[in-house]
PDB file of N, CA and C in Angstrom:
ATOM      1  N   UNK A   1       5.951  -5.236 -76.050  1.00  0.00           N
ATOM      2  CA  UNK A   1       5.666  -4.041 -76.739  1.00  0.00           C
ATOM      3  C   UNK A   1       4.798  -3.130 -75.878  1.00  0.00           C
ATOM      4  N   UNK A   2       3.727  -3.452 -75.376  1.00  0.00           N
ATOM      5  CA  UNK A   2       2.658  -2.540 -74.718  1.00  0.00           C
ATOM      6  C   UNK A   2       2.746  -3.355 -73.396  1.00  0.00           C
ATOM      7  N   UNK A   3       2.960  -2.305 -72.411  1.00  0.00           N
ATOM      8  CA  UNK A   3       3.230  -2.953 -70.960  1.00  0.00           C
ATOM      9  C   UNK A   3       2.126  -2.657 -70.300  1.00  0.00           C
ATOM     10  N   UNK A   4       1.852  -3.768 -69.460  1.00  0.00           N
ATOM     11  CA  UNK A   4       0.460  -3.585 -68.474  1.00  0.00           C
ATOM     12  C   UNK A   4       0.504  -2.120 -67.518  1.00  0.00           C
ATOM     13  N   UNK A   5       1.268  -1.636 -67.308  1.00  0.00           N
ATOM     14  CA  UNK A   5       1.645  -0.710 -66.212  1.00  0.00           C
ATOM     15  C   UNK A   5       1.714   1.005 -66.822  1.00  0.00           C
ATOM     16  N   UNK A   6       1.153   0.749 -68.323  1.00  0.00           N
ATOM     17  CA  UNK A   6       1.333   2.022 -69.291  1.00  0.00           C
ATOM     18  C   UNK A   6       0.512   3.008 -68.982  1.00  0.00           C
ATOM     19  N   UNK A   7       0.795   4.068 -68.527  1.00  0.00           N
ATOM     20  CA  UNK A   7      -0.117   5.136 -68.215  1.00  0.00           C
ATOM     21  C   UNK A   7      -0.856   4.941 -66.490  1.00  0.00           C
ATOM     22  N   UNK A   8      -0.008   3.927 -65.955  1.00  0.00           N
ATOM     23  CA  UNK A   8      -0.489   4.192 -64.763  1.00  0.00           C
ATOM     24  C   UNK A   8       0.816   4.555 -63.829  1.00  0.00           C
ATOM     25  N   UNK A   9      -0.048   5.243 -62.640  1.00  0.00           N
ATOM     26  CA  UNK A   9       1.515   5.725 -62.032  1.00  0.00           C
ATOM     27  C   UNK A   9       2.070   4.650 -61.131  1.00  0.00           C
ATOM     28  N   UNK A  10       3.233   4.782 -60.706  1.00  0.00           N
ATOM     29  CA  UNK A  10       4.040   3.774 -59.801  1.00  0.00           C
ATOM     30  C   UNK A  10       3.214   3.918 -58.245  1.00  0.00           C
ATOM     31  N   UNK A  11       2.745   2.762 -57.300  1.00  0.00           N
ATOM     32  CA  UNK A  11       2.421   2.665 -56.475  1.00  0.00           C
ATOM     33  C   UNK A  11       3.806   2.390 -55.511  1.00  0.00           C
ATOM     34  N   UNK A  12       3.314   2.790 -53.965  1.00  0.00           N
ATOM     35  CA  UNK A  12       4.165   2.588 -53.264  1.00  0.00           C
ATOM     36  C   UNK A  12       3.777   1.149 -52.272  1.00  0.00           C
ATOM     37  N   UNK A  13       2.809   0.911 -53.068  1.00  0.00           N
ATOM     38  CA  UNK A  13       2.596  -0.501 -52.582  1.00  0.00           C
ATOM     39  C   UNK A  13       1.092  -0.186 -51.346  1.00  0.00           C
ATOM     40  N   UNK A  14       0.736  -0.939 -50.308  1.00  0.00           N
ATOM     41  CA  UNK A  14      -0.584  -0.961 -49.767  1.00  0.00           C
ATOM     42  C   UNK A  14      -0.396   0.234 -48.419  1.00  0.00           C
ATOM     43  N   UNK A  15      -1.074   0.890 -47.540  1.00  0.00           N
ATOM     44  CA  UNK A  15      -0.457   1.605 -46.726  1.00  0.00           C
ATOM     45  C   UNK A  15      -0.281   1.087 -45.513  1.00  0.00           C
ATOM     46  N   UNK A  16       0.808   1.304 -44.632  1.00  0.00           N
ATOM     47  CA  UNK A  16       1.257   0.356 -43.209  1.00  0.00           C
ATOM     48  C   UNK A  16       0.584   1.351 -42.344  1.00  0.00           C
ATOM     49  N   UNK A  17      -0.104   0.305 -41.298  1.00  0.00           N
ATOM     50  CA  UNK A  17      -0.702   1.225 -40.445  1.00  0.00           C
ATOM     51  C   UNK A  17       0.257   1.490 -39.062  1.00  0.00           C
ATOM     52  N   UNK A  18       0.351   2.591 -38.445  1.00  0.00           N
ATOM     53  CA  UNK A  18       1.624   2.562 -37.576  1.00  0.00           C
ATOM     54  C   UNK A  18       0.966   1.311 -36.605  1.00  0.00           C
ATOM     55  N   UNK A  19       2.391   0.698 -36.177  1.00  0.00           N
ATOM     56  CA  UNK A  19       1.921  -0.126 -34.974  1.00  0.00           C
ATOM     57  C   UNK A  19       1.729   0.708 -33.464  1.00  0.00           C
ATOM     58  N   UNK A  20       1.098   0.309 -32.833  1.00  0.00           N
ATOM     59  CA  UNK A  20       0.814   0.417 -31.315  1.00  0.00           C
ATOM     60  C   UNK A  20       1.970   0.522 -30.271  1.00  0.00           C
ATOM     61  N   UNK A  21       2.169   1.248 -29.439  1.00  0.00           N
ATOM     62  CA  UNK A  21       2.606   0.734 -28.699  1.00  0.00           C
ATOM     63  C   UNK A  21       2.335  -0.627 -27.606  1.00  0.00           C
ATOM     64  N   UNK A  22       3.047  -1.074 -27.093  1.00  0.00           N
ATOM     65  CA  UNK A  22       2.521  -2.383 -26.232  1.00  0.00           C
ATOM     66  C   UNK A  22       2.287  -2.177 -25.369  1.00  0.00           C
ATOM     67  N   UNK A  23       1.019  -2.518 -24.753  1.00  0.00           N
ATOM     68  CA  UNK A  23       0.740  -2.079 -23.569  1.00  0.00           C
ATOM     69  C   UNK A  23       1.418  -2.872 -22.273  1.00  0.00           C
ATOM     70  N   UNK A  24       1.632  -1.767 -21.334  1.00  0.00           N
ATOM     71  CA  UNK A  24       2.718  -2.551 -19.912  1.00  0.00           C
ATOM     72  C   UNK A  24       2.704  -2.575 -18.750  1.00  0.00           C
ATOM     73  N   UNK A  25       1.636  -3.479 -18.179  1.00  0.00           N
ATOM     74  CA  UNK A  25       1.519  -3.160 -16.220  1.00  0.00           C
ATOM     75  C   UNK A  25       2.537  -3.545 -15.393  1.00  0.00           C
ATOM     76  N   UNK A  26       2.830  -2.445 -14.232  1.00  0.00           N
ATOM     77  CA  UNK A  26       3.856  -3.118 -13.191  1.00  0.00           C
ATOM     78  C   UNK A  26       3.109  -3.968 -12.144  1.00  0.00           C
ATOM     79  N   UNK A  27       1.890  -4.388 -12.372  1.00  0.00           N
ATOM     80  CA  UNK A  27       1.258  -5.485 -11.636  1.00  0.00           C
ATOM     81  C   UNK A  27       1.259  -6.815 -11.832  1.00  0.00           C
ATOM     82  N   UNK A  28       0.593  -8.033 -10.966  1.00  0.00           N
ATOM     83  CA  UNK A  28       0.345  -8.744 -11.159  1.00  0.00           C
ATOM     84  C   UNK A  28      -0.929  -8.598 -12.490  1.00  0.00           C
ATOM     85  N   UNK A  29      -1.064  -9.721 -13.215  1.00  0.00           N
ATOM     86  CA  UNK A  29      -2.469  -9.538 -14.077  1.00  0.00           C
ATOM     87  C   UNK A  29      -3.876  -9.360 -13.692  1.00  0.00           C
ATOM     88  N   UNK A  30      -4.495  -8.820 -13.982  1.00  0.00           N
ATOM     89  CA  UNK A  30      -6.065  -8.744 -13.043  1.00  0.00           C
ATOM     90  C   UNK A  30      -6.245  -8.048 -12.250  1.00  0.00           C
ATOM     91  N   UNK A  31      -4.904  -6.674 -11.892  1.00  0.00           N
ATOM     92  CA  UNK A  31      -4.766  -6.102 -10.958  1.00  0.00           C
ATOM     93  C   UNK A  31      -4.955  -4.195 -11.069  1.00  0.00           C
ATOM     94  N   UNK A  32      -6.216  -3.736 -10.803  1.00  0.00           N
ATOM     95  CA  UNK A  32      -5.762  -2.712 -11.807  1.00  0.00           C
ATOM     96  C   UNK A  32      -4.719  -1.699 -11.024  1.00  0.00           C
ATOM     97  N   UNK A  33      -4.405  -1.029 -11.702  1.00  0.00           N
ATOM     98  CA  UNK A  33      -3.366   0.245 -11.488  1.00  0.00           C
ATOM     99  C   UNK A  33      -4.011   1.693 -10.860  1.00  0.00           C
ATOM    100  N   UNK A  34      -5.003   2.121 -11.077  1.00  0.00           N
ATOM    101  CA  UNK A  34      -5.699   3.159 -10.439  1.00  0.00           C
ATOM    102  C   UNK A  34      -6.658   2.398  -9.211  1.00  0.00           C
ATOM    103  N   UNK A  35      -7.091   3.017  -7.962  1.00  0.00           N
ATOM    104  CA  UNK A  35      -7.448   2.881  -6.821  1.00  0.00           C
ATOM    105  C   UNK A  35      -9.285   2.757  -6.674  1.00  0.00           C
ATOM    106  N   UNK A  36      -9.540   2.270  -7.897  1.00  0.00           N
ATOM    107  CA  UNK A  36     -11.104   1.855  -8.241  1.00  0.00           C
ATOM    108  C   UNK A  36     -10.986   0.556  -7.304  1.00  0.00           C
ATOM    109  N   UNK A  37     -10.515  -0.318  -7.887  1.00  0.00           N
ATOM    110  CA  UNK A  37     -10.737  -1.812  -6.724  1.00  0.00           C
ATOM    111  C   UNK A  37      -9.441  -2.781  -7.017  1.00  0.00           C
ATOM    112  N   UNK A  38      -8.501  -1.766  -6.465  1.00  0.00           N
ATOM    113  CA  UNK A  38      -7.550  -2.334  -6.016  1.00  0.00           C
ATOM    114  C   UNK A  38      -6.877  -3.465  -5.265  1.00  0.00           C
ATOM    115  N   UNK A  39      -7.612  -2.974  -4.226  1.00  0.00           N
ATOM    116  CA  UNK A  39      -7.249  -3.596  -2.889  1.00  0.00           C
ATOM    117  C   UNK A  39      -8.493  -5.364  -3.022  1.00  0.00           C
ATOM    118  N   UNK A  40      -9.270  -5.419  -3.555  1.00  0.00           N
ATOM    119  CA  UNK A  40     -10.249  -6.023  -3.684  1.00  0.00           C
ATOM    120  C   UNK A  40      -9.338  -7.208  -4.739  1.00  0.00           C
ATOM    121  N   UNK A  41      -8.781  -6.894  -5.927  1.00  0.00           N
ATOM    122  CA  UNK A  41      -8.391  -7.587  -7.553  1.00  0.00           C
ATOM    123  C   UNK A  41      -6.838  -8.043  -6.754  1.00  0.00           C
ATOM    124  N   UNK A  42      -6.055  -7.123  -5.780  1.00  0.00           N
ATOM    125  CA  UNK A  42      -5.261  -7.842  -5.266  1.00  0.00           C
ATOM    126  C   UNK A  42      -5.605  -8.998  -4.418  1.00  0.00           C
ATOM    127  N   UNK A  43      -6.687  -9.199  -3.505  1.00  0.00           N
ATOM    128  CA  UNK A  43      -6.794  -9.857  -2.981  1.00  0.00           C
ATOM    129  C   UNK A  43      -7.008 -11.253  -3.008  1.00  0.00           C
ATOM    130  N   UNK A  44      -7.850 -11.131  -4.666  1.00  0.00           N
ATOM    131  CA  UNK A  44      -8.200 -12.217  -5.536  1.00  0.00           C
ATOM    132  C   UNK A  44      -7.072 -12.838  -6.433  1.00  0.00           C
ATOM    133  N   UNK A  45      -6.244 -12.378  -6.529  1.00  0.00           N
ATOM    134  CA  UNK A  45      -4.743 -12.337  -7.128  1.00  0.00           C
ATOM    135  C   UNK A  45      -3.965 -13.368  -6.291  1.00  0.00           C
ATOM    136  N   UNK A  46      -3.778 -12.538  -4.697  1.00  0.00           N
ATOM    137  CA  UNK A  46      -3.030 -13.670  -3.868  1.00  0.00           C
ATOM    138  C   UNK A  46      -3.806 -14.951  -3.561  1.00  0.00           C
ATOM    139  N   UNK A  47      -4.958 -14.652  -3.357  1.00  0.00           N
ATOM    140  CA  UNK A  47      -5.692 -15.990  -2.998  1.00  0.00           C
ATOM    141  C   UNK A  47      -5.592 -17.084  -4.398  1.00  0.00           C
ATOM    142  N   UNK A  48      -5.417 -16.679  -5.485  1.00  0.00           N
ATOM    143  CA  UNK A  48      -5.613 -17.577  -6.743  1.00  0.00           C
ATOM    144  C   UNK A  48      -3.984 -18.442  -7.105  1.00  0.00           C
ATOM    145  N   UNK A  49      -3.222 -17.037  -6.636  1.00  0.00           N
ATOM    146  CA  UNK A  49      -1.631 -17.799  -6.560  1.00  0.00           C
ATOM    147  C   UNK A  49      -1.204 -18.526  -5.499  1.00  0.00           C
ATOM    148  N   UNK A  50      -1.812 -18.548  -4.103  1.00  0.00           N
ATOM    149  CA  UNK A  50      -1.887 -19.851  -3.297  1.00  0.00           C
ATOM    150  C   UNK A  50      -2.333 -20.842  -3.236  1.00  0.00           C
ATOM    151  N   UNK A  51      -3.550 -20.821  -3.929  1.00  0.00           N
ATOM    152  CA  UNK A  51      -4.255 -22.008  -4.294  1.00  0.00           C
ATOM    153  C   UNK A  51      -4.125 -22.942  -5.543  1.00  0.00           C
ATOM    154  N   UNK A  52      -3.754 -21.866  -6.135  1.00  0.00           N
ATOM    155  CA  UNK A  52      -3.335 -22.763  -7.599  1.00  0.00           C
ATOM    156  C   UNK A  52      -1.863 -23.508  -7.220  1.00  0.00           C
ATOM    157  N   UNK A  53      -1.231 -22.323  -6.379  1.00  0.00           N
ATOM    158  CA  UNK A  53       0.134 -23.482  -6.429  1.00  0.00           C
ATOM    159  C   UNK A  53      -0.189 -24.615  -5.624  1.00  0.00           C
ATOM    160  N   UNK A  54      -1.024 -24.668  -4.797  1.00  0.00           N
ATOM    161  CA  UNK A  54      -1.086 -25.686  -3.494  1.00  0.00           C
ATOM    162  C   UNK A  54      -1.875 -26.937  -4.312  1.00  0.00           C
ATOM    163  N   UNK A  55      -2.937 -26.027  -5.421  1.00  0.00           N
ATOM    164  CA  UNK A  55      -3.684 -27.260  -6.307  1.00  0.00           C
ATOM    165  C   UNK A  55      -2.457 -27.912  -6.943  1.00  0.00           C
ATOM    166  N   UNK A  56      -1.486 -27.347  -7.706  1.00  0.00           N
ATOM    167  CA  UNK A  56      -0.600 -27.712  -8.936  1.00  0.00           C
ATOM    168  C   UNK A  56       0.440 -28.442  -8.051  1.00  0.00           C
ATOM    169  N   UNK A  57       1.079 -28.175  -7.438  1.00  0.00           N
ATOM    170  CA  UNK A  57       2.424 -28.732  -6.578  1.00  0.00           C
ATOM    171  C   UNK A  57       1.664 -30.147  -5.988  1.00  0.00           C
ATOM    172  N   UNK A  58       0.022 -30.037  -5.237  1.00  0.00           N
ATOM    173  CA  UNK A  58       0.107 -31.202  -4.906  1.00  0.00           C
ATOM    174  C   UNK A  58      -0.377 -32.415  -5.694  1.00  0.00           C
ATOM    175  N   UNK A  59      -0.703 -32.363  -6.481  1.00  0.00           N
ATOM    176  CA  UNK A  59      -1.092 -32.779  -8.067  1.00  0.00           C
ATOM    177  C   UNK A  59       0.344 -33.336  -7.711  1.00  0.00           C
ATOM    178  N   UNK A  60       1.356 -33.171  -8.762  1.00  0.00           N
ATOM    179  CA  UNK A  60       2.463 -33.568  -9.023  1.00  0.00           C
ATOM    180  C   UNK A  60       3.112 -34.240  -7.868  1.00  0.00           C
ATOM    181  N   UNK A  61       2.804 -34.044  -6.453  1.00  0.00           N
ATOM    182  CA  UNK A  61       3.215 -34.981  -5.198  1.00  0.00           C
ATOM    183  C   UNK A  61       2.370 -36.107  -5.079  1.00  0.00           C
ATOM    184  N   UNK A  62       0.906 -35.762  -5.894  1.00  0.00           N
ATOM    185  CA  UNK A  62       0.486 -37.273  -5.336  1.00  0.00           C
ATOM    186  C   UNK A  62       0.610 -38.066  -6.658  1.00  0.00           C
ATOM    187  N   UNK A  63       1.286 -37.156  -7.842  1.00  0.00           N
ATOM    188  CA  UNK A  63       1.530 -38.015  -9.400  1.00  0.00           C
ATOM    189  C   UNK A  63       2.933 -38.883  -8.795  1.00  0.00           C
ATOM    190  N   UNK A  64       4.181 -37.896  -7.949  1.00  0.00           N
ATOM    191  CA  UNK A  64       5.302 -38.968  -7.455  1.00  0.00           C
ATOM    192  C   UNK A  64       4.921 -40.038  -6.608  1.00  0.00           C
ATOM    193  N   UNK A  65       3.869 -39.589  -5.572  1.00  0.00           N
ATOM    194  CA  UNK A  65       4.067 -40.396  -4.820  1.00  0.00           C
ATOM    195  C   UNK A  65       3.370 -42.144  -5.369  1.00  0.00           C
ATOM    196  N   UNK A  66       2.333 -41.749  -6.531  1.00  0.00           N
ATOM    197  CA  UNK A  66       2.056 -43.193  -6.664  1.00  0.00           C
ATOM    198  C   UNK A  66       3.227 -43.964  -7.959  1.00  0.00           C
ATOM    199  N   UNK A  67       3.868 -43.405  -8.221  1.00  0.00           N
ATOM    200  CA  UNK A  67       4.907 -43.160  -9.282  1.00  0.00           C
ATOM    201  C   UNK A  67       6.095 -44.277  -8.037  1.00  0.00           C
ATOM    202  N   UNK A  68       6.890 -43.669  -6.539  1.00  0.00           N
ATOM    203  CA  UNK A  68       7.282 -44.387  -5.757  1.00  0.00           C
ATOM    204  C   UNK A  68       6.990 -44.868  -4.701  1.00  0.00           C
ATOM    205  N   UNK A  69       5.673 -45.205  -4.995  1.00  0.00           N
ATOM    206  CA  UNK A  69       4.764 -45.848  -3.703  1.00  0.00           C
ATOM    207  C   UNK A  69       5.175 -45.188  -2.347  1.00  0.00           C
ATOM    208  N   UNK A  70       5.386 -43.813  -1.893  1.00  0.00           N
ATOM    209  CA  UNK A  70       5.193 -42.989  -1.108  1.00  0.00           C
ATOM    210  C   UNK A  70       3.927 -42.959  -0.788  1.00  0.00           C
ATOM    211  N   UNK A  71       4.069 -41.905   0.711  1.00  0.00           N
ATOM    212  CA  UNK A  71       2.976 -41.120   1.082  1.00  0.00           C
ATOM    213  C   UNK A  71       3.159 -39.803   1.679  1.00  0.00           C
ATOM    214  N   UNK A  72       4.490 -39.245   1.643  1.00  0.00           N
ATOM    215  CA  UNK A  72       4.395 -37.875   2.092  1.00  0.00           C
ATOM    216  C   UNK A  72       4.398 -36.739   1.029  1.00  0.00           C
ATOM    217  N   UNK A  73       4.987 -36.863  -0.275  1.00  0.00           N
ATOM    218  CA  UNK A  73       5.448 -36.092  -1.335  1.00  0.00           C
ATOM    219  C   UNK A  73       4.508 -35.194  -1.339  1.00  0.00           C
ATOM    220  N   UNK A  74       2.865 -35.706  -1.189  1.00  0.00           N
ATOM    221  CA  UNK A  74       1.903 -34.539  -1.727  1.00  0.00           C
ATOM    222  C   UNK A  74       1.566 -33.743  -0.642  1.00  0.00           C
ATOM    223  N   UNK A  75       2.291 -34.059   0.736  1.00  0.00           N
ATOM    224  CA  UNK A  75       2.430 -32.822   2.025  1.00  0.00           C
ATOM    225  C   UNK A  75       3.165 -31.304   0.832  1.00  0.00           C
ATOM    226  N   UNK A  76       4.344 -32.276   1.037  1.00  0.00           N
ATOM    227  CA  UNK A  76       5.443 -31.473   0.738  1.00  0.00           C
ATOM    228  C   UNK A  76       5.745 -31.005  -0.566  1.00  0.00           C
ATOM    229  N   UNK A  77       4.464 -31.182  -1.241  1.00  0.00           N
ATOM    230  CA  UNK A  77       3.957 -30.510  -2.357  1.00  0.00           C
ATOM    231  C   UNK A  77       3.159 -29.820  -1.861  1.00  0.00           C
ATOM    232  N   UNK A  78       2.324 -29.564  -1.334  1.00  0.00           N
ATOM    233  CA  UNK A  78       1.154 -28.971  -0.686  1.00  0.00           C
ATOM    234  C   UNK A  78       1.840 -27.022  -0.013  1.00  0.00           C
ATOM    235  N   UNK A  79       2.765 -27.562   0.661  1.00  0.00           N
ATOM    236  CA  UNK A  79       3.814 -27.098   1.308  1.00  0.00           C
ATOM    237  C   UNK A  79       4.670 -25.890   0.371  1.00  0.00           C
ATOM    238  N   UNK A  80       4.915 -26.570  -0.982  1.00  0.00           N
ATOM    239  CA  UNK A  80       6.058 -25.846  -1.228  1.00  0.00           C
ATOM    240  C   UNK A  80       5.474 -25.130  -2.733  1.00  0.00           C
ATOM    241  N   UNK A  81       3.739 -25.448  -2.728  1.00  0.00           N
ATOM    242  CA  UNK A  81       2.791 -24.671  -3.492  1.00  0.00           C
ATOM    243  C   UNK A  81       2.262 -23.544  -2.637  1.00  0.00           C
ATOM    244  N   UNK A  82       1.921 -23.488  -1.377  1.00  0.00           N
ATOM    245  CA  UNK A  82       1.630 -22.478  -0.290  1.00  0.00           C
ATOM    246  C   UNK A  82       2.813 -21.453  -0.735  1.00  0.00           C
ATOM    247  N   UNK A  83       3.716 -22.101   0.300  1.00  0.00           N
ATOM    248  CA  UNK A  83       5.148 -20.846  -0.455  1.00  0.00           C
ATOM    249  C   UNK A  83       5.867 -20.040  -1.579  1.00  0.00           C
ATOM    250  N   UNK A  84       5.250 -21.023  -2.597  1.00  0.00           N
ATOM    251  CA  UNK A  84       5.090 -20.338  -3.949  1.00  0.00           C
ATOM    252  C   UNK A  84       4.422 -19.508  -4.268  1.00  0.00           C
ATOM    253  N   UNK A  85       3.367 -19.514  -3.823  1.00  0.00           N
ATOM    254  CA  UNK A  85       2.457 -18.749  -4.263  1.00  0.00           C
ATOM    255  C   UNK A  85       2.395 -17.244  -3.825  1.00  0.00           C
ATOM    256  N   UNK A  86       2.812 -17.444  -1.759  1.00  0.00           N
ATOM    257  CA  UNK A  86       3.424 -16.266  -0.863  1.00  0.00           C
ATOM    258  C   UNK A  86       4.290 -15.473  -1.912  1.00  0.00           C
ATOM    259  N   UNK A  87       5.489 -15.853  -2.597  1.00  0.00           N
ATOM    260  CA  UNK A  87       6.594 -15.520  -3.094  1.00  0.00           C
ATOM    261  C   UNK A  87       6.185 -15.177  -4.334  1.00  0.00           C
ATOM    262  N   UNK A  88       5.341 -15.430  -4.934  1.00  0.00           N
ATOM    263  CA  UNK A  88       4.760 -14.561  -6.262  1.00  0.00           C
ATOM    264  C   UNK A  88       4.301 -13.818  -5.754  1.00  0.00           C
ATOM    265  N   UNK A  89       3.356 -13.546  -4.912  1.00  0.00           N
ATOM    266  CA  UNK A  89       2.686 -12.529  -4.468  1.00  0.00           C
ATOM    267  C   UNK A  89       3.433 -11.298  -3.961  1.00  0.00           C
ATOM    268  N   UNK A  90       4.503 -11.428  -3.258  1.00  0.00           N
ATOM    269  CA  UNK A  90       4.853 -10.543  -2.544  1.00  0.00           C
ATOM    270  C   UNK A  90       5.912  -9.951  -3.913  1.00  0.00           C
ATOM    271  N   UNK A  91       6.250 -11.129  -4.848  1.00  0.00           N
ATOM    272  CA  UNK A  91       7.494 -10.240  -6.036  1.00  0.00           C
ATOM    273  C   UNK A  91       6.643  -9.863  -7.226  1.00  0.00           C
ATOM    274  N   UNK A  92       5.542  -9.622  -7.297  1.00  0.00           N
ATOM    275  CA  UNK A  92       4.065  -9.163  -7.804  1.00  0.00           C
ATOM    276  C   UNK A  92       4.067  -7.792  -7.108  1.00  0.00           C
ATOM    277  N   UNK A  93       4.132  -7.372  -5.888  1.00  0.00           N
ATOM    278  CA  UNK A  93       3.889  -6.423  -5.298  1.00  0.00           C
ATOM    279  C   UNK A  93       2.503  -6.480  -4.256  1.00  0.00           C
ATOM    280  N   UNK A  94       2.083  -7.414  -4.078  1.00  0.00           N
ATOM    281  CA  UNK A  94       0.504  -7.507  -3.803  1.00  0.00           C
ATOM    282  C   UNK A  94       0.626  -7.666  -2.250  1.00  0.00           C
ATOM    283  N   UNK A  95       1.282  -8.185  -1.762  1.00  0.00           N
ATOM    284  CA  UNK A  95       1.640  -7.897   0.162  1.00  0.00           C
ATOM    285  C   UNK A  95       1.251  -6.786   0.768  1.00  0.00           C
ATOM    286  N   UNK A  96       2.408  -5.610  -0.102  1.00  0.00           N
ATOM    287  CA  UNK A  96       2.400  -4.579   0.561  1.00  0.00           C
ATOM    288  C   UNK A  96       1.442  -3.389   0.555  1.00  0.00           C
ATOM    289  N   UNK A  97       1.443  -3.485   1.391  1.00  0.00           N
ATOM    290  CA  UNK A  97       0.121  -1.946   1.241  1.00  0.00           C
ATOM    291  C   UNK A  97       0.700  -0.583   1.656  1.00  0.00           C
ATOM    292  N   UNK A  98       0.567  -0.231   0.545  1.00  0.00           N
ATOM    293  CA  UNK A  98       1.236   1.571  -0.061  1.00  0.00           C
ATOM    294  C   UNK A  98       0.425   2.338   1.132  1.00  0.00           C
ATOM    295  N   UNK A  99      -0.384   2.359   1.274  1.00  0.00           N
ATOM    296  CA  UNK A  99      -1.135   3.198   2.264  1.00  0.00           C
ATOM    297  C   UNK A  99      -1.994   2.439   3.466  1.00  0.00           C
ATOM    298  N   UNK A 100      -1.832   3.489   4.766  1.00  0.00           N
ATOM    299  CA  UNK A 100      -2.208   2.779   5.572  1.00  0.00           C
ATOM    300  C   UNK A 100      -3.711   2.682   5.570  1.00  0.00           C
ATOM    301  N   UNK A 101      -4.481   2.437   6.492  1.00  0.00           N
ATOM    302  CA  UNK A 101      -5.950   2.900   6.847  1.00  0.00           C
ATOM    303  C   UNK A 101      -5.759   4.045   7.827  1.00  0.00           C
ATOM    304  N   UNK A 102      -6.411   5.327   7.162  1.00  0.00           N
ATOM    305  CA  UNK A 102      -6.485   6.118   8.165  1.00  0.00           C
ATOM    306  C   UNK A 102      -5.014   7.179   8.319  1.00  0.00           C
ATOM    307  N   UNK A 103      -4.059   6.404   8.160  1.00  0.00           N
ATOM    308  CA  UNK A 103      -2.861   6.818   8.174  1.00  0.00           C
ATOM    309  C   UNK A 103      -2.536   7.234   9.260  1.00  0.00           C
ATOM    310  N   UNK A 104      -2.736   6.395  10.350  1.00  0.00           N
ATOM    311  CA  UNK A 104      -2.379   6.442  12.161  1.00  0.00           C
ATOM    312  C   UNK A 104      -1.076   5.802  11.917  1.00  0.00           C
ATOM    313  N   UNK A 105      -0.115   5.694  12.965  1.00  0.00           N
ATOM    314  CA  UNK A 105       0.711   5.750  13.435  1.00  0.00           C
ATOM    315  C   UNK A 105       1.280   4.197  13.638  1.00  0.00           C
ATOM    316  N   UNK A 106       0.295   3.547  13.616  1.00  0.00           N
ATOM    317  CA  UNK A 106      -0.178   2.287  14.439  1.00  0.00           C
ATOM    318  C   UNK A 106       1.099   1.645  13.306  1.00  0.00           C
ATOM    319  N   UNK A 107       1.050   1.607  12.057  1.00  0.00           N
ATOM    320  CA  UNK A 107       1.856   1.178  11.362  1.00  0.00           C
ATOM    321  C   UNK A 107       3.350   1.263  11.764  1.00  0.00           C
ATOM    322  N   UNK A 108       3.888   2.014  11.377  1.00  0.00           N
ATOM    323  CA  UNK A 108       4.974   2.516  11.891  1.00  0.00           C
ATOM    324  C   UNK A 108       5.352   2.463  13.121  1.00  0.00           C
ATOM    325  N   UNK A 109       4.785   1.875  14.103  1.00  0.00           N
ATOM    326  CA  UNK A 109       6.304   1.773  15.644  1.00  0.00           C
ATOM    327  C   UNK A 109       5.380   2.088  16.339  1.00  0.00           C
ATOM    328  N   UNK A 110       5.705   1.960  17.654  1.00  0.00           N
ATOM    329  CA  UNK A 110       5.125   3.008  19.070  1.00  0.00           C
ATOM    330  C   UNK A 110       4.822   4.471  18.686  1.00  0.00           C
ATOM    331  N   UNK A 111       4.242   4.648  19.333  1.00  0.00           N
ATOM    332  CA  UNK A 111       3.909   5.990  19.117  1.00  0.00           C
ATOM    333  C   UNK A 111       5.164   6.701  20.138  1.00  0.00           C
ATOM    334  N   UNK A 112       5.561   7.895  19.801  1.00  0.00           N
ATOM    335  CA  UNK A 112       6.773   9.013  20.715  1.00  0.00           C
ATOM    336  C   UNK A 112       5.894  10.084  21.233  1.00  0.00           C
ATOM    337  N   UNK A 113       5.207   9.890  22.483  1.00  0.00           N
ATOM    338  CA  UNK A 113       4.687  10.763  23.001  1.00  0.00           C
ATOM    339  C   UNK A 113       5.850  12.345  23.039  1.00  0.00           C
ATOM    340  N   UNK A 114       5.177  13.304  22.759  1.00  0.00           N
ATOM    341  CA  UNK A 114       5.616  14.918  23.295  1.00  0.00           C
ATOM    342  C   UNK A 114       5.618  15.355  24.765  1.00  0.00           C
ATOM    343  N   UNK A 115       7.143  15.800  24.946  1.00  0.00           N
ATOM    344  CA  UNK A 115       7.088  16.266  26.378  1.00  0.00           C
ATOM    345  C   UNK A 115       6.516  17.315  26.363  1.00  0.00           C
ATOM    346  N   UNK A 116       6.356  17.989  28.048  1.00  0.00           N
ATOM    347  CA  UNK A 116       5.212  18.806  27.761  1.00  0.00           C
ATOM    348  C   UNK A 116       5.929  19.747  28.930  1.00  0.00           C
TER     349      UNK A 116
END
C-alpha cells in the first residue's frame, strides 16, 4: 500500500568518478624522460640489469649444477645473465646516447677536412 520510495525522487544511483588515463613511459623503469638525471638513472638501470641477471642465471646454474653433480653450468649461467642483461638494456633504449658530448665530430667518422 504505502511504498518506501513515496515522495522521493528516483536516484541515478552513486556518482562514477571519470577514470584516469594510464600512465605510459617509453623507458626502462626508474628512468626519467626529461634530461634532469638521465644519463645518471640510465646508468643505474644497466648496471642493475647486468647484475641481477648474472645474480639470477647463476643462482639457477649452481641450483643445476648440484641437481647433476656438474661444475660448469654456473659459468654458463653467469655468462648468459651478463648477456641478458646487455640485451635488455640496449631493447630498453639505455645504450644509446641521443646526444653527443659537445657534439664534435668525433662520433660520427673521420673528420673530411676542406680543401682550400
Amino acid at each position: 500500500m504505502f511504498s518506501r520510495n513515496a515522495g522521493r525522487r528516483p536516484t541515478a544511483g552513486p556518482l562514477k568518478k571519470a577514470a584516469k588515463a594510464p600512465k605510459t613511459t617509453t623507458g626502462a623503469p626508474g628512468v626519467s624522460t626529461d634530461d634532469s638525471d638521465g644519463g645518471y638513472n640510465a646508468g643505474i638501470a644497466v648496471f642493475s640489469y647486468i647484475v641481477g641477471g648474472i645474480v639470477v642465471w647463476s643462482l639457477i646454474g649452481w641450483g643445476l649444477d648440484n641437481l647433476w653433480g656438474t661444475r660448469w653450468i654456473v659459468l654458463a649461467g653467469a655468462l648468459l645473465g651478463a648477456a641478458g642483461g646487455f640485451y635488455l638494456s640496449h631493447m630498453h633504449g639505455l645504450t644509446s646516447n641521443g646526444t653527443s658530448a659537445g657534439d664534435g665530430n668525433a662520433a660520427r667518422g673521420p673528420s673530411q677536412d676542406e680543401e682550400q
